[in-house]
PDB file of N, CA and C in Angstrom:
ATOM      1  N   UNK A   1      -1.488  -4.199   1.409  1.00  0.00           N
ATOM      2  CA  UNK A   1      -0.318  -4.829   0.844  1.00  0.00           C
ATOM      3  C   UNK A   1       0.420  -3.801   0.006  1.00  0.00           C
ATOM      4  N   UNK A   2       1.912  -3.678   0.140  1.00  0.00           N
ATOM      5  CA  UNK A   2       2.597  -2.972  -0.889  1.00  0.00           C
ATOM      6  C   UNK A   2       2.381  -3.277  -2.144  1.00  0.00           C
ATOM      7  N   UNK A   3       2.293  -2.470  -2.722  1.00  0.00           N
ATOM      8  CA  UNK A   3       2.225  -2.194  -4.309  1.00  0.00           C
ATOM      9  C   UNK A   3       3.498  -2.846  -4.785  1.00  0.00           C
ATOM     10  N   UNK A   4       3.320  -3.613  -5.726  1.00  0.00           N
ATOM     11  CA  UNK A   4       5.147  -3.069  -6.786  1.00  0.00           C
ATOM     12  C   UNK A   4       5.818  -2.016  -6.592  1.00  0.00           C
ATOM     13  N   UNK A   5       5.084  -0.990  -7.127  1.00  0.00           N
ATOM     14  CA  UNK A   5       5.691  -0.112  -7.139  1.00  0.00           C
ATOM     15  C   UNK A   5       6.884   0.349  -5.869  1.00  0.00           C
ATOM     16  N   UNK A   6       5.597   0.314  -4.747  1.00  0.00           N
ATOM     17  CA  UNK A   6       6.214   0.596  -3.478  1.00  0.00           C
ATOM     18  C   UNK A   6       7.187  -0.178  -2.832  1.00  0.00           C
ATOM     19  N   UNK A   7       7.054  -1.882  -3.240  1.00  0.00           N
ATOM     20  CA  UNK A   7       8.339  -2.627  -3.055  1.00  0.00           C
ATOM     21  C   UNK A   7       9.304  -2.098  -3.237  1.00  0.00           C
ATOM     22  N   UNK A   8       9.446  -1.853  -4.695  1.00  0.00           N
ATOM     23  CA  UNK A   8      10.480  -0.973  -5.913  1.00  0.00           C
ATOM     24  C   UNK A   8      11.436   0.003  -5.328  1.00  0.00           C
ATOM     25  N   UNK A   9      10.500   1.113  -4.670  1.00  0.00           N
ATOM     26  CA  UNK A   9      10.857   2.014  -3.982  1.00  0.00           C
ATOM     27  C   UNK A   9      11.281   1.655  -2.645  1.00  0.00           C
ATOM     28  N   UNK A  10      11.116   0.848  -1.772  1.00  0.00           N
ATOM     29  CA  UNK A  10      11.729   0.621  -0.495  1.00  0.00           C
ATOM     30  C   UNK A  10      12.977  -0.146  -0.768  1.00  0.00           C
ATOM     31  N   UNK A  11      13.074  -0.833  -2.211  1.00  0.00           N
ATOM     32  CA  UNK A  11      14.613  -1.466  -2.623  1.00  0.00           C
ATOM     33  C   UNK A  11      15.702  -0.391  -2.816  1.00  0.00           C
ATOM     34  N   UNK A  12      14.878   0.596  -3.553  1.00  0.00           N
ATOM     35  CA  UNK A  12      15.961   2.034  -4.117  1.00  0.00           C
ATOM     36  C   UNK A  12      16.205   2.614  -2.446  1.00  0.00           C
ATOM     37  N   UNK A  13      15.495   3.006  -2.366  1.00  0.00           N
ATOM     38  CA  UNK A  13      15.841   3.412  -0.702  1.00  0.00           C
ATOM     39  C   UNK A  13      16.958   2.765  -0.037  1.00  0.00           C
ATOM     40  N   UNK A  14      16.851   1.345   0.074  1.00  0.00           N
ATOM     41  CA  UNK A  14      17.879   0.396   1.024  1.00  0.00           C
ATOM     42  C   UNK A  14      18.737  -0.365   0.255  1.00  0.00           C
ATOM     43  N   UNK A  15      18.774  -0.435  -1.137  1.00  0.00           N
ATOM     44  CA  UNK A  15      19.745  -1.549  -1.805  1.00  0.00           C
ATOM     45  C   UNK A  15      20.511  -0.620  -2.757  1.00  0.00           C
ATOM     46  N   UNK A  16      19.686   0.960  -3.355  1.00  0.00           N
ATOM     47  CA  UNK A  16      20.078   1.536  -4.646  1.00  0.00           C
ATOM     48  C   UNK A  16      19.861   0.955  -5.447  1.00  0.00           C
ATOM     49  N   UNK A  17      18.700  -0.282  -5.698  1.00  0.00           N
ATOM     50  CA  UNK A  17      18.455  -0.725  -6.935  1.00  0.00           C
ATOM     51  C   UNK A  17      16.982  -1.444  -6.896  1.00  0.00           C
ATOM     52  N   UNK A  18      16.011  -0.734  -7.727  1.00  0.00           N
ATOM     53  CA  UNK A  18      14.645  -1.424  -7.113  1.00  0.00           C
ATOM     54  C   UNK A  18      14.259  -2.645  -7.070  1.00  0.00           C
ATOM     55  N   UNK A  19      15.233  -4.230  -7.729  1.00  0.00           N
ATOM     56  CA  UNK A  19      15.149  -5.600  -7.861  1.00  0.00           C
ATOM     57  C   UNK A  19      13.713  -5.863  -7.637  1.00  0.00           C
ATOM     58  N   UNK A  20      13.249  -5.328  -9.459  1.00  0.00           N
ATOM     59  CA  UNK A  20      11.787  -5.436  -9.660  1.00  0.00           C
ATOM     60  C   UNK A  20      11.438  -7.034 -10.016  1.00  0.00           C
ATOM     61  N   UNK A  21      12.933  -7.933 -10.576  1.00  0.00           N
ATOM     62  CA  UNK A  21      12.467  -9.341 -11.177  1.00  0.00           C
ATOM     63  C   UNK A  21      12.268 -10.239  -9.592  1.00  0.00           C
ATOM     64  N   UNK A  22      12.759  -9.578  -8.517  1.00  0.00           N
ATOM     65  CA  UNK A  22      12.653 -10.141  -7.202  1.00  0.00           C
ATOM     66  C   UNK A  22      11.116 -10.162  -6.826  1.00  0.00           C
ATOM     67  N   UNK A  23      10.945  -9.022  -6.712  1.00  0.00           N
ATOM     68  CA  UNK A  23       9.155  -8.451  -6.379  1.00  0.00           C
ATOM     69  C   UNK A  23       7.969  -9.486  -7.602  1.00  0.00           C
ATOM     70  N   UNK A  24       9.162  -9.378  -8.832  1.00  0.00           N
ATOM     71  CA  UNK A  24       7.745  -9.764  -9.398  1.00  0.00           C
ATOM     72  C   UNK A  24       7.520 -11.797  -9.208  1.00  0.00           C
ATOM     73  N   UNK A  25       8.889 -12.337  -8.971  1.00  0.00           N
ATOM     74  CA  UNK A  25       9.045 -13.152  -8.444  1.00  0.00           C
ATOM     75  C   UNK A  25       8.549 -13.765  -7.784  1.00  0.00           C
ATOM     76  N   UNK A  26       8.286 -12.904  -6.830  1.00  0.00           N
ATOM     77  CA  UNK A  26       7.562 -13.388  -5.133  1.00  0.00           C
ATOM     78  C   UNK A  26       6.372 -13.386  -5.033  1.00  0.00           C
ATOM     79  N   UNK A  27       5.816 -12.395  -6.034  1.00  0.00           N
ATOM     80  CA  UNK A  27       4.339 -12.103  -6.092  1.00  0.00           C
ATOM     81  C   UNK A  27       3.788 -12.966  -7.263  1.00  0.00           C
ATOM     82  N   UNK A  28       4.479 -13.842  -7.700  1.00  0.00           N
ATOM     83  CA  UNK A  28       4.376 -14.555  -9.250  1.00  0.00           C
ATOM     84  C   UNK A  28       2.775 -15.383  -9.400  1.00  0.00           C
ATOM     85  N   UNK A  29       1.999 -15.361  -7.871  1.00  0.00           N
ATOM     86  CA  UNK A  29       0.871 -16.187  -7.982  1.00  0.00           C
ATOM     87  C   UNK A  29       0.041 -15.515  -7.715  1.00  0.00           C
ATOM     88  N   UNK A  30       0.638 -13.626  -7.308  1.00  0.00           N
ATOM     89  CA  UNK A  30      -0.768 -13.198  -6.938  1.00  0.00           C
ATOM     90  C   UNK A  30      -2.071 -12.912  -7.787  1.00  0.00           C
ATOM     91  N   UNK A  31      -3.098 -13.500  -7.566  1.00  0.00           N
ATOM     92  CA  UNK A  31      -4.221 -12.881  -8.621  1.00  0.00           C
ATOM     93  C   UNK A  31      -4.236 -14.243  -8.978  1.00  0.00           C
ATOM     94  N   UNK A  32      -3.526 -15.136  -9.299  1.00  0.00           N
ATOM     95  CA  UNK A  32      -4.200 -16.580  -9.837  1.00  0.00           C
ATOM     96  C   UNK A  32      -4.833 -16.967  -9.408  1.00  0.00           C
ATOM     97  N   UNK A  33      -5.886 -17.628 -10.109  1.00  0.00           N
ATOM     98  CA  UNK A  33      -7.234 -19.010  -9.370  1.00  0.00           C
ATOM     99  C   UNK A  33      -5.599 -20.064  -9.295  1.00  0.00           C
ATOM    100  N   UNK A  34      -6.151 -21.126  -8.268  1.00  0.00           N
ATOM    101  CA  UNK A  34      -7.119 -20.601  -6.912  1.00  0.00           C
ATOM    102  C   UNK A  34      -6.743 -19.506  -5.487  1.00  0.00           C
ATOM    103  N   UNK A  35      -5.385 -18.988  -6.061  1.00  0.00           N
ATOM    104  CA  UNK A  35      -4.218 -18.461  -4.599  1.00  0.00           C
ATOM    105  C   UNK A  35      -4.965 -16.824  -4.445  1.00  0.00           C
ATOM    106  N   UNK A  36      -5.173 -16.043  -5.665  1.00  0.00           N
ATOM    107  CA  UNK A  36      -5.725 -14.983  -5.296  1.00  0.00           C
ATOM    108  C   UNK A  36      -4.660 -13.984  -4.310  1.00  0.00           C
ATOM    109  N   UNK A  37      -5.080 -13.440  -3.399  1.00  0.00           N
ATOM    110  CA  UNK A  37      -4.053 -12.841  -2.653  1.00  0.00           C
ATOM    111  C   UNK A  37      -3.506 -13.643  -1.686  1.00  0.00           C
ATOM    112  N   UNK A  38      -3.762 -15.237  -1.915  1.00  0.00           N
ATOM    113  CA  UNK A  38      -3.149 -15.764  -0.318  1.00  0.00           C
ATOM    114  C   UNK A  38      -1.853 -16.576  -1.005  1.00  0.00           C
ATOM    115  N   UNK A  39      -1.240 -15.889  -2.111  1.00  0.00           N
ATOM    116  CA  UNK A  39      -0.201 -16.572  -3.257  1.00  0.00           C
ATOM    117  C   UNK A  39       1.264 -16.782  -1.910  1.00  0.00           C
ATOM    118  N   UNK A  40       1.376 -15.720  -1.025  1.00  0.00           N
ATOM    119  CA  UNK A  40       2.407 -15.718  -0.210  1.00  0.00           C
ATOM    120  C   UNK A  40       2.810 -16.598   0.638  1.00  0.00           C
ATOM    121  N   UNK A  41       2.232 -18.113   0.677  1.00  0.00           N
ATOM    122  CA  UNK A  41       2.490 -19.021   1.153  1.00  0.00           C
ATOM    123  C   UNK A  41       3.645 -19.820   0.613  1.00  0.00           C
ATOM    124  N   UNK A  42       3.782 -19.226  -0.715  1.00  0.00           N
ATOM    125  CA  UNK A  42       4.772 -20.259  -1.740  1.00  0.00           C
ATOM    126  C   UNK A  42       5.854 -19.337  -1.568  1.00  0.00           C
ATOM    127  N   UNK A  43       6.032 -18.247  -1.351  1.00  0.00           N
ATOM    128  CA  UNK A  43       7.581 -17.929  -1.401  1.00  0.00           C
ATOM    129  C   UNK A  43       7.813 -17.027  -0.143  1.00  0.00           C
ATOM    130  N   UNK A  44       6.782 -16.775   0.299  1.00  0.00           N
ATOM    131  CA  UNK A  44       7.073 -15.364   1.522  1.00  0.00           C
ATOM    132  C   UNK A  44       7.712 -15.887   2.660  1.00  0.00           C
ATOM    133  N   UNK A  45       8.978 -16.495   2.061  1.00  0.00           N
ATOM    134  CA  UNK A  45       9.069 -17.451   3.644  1.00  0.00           C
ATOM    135  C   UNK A  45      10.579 -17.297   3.866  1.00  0.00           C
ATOM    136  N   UNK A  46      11.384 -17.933   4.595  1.00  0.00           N
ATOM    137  CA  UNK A  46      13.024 -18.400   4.638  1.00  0.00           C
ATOM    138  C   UNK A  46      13.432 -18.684   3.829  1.00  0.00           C
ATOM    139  N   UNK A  47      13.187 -20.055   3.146  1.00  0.00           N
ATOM    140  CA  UNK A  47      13.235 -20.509   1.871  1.00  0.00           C
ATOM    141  C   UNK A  47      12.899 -19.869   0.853  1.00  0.00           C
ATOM    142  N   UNK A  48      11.900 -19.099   0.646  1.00  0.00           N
ATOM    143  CA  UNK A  48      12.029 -18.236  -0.466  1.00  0.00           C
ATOM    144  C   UNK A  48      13.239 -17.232  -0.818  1.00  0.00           C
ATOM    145  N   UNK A  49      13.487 -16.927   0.418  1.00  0.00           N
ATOM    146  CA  UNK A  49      14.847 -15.987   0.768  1.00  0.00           C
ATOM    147  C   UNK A  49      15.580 -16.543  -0.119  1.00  0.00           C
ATOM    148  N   UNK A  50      16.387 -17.263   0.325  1.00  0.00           N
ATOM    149  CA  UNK A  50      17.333 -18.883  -0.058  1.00  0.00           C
ATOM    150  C   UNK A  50      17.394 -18.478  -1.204  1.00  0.00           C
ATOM    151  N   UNK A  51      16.140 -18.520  -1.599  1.00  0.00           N
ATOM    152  CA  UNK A  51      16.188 -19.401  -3.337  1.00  0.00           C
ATOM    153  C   UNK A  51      16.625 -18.281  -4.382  1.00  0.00           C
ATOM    154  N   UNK A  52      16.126 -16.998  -3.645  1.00  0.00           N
ATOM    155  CA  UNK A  52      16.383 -15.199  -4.426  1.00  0.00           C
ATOM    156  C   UNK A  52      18.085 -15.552  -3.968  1.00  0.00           C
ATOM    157  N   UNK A  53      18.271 -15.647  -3.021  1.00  0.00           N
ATOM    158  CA  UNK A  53      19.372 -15.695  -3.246  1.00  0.00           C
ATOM    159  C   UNK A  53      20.515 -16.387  -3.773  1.00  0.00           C
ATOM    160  N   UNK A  54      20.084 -17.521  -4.621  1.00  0.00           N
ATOM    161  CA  UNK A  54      20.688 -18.660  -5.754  1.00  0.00           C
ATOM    162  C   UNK A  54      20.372 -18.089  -6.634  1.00  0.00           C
ATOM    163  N   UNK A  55      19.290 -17.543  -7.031  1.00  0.00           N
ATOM    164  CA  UNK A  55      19.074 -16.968  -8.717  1.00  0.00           C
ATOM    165  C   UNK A  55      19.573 -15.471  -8.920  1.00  0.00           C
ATOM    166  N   UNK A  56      19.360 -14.539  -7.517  1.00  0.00           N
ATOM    167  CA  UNK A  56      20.506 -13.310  -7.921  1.00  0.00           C
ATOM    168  C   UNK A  56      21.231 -12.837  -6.656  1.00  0.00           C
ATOM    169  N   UNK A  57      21.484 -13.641  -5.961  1.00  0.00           N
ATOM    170  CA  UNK A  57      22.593 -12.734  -4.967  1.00  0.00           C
ATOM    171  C   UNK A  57      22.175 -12.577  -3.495  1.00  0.00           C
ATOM    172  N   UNK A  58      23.190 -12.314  -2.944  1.00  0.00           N
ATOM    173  CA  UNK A  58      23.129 -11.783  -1.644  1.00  0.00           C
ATOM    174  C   UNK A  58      21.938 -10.556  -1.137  1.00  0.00           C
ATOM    175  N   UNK A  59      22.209  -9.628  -2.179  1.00  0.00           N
ATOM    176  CA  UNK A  59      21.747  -8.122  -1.800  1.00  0.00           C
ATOM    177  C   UNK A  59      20.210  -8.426  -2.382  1.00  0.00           C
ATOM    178  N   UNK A  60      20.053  -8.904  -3.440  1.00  0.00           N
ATOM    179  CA  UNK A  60      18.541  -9.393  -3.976  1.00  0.00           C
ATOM    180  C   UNK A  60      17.712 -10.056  -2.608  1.00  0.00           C
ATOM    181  N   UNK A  61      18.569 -11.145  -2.031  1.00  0.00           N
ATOM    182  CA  UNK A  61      18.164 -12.520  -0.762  1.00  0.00           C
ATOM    183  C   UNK A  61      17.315 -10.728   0.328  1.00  0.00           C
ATOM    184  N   UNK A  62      18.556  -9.911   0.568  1.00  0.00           N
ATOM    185  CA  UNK A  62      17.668  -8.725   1.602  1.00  0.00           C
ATOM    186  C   UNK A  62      16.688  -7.827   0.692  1.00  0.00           C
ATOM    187  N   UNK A  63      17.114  -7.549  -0.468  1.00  0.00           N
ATOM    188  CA  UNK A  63      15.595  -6.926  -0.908  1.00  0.00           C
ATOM    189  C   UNK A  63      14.205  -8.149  -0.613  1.00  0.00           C
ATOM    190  N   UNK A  64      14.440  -9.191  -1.417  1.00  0.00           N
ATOM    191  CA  UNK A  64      13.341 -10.187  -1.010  1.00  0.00           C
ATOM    192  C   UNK A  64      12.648  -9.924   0.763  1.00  0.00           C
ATOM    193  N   UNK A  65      13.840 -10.361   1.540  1.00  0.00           N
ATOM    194  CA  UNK A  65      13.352 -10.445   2.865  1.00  0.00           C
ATOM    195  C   UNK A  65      12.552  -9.274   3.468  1.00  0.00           C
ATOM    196  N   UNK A  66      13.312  -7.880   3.082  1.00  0.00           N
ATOM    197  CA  UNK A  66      12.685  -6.800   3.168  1.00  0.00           C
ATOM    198  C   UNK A  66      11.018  -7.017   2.863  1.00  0.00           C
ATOM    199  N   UNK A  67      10.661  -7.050   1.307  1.00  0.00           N
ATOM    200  CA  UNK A  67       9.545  -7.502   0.796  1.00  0.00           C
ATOM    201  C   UNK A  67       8.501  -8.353   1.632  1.00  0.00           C
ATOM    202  N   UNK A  68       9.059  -9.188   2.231  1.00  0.00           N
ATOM    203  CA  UNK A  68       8.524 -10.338   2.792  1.00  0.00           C
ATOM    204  C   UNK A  68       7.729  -9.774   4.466  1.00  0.00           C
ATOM    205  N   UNK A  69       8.969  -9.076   4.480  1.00  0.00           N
ATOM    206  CA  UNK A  69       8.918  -8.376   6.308  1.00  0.00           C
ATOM    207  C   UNK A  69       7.867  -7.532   6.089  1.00  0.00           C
ATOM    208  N   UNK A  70       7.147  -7.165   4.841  1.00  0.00           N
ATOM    209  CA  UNK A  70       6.580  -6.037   4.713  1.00  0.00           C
ATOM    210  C   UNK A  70       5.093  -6.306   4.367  1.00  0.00           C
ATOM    211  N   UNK A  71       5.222  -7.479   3.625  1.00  0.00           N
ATOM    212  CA  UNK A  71       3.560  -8.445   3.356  1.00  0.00           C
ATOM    213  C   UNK A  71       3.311  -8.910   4.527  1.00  0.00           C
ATOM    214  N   UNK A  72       4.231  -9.656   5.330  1.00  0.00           N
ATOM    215  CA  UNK A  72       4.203 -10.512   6.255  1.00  0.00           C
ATOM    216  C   UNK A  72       3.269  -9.668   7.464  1.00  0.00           C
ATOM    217  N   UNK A  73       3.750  -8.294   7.835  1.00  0.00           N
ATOM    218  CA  UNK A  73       2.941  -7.225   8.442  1.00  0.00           C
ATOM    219  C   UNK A  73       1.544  -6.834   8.377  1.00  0.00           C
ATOM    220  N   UNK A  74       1.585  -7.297   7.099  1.00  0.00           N
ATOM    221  CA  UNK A  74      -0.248  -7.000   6.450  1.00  0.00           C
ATOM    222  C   UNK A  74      -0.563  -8.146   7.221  1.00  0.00           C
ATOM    223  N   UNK A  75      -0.190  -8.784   7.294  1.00  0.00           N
ATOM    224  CA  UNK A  75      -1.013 -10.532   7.910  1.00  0.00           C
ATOM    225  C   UNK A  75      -0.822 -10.470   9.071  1.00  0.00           C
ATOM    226  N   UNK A  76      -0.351  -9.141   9.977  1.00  0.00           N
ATOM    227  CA  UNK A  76      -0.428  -9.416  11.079  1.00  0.00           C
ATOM    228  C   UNK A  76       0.552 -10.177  11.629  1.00  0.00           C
ATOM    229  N   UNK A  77       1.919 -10.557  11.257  1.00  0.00           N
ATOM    230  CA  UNK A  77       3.003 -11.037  11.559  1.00  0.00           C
ATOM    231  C   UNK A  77       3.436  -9.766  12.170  1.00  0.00           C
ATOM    232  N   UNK A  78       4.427  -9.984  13.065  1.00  0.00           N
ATOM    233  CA  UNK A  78       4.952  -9.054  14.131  1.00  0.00           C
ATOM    234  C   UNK A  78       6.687  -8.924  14.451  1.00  0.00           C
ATOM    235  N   UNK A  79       7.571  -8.657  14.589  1.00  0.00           N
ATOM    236  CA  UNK A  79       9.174  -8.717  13.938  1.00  0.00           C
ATOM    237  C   UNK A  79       9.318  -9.719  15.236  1.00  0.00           C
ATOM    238  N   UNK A  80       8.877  -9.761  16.388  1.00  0.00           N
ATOM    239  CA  UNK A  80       9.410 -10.399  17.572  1.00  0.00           C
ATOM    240  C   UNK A  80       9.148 -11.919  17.442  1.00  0.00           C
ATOM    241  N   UNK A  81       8.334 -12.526  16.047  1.00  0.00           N
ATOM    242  CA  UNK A  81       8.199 -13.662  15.733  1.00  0.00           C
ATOM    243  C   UNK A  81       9.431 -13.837  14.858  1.00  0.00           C
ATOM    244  N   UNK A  82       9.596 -15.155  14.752  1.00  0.00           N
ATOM    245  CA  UNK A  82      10.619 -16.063  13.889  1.00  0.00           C
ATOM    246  C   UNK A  82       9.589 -15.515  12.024  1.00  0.00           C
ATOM    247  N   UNK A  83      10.342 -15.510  11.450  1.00  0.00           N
ATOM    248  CA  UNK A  83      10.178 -15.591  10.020  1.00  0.00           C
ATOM    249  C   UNK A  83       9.915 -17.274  10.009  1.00  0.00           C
ATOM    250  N   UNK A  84       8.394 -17.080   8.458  1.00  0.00           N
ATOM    251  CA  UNK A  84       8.418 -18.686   8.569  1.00  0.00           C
ATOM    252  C   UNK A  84       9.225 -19.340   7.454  1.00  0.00           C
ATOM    253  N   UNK A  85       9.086 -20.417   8.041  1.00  0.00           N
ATOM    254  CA  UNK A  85      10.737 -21.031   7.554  1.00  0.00           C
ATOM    255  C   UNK A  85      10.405 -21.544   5.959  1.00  0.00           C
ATOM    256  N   UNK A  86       9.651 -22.034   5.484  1.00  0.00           N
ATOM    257  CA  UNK A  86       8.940 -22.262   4.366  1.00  0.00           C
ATOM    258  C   UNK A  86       7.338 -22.737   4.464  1.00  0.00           C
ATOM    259  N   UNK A  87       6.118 -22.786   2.972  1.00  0.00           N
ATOM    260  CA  UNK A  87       5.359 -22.947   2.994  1.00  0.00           C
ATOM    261  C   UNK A  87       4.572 -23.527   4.054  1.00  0.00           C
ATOM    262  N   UNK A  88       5.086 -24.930   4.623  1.00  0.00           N
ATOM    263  CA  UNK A  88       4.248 -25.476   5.577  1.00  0.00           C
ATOM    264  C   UNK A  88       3.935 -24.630   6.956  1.00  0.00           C
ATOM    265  N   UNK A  89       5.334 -24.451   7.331  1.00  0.00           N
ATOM    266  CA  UNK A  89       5.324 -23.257   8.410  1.00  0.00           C
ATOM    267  C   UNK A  89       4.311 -21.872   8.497  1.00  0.00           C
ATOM    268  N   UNK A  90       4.665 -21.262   6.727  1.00  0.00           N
ATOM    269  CA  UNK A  90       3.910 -20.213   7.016  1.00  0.00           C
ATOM    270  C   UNK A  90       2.202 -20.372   7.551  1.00  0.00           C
ATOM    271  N   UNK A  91       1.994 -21.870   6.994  1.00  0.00           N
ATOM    272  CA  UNK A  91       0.449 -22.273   7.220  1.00  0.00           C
ATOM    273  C   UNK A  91       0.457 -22.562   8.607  1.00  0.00           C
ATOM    274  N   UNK A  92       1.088 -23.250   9.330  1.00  0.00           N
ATOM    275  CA  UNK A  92       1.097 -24.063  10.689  1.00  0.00           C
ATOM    276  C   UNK A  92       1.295 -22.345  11.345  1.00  0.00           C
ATOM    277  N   UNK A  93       1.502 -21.143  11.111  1.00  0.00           N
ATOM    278  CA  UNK A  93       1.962 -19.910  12.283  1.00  0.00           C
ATOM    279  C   UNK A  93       0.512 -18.940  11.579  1.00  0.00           C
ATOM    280  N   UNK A  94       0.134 -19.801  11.080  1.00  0.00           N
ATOM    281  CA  UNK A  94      -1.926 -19.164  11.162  1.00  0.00           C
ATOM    282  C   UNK A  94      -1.614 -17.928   9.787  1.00  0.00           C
ATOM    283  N   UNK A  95      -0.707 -17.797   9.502  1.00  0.00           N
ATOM    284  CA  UNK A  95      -0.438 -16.537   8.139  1.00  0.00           C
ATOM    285  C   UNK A  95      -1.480 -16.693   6.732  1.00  0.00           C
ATOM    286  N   UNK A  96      -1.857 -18.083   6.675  1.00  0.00           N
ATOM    287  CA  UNK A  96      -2.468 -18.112   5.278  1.00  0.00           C
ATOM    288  C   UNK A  96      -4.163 -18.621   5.270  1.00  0.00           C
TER     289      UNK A  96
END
């Protein structure tokens, strides 16, 4: 899984701005009892997109997605699949 850090850095790369409150956002459950690392069910999704993009913007909504495209890979998600559309989905496409 990407680091923060490395999120950070693939934002500066593609946005010019590392939208660290995005990253830390998305990752907001990792490490909690009971989600641990499987926290990405609650936002790694379409809808999570969405929602980055009501609280900061357009360009935040593609850093997020970026982010997402990039955990989503660790799990063995593949680009020629649909992004899942929110929580239930990500569970019903075997991700969590």
């Amino acid at each position: 899984m990407p680091s923060f850090e490395e999120h950070c850095v693939q934002s500066v790369l593609a946005f010019g701005k590392p939208y660290g409150e995005v990253h830390r956002w998305l990752d907001e459950f990792f490490g909690r009892p009971p989600h641990g690392i499987r926290h990405r069910k609650f936002r790694h999704h379409q809808r999570g997109i969405e929602q980055a993009r009501k609280r900061w913007g357009d360009e935040a909504a593609a850093a997020a997605r970026q982010h997402i495209v990039a955990d989503l890979k660790m799990e063995g998600w593949t680009e020629d699949q649909p992004l899942p559309k929110d929580e239930r989905d990500y569970v019903r496409m075997g991700l969590f």
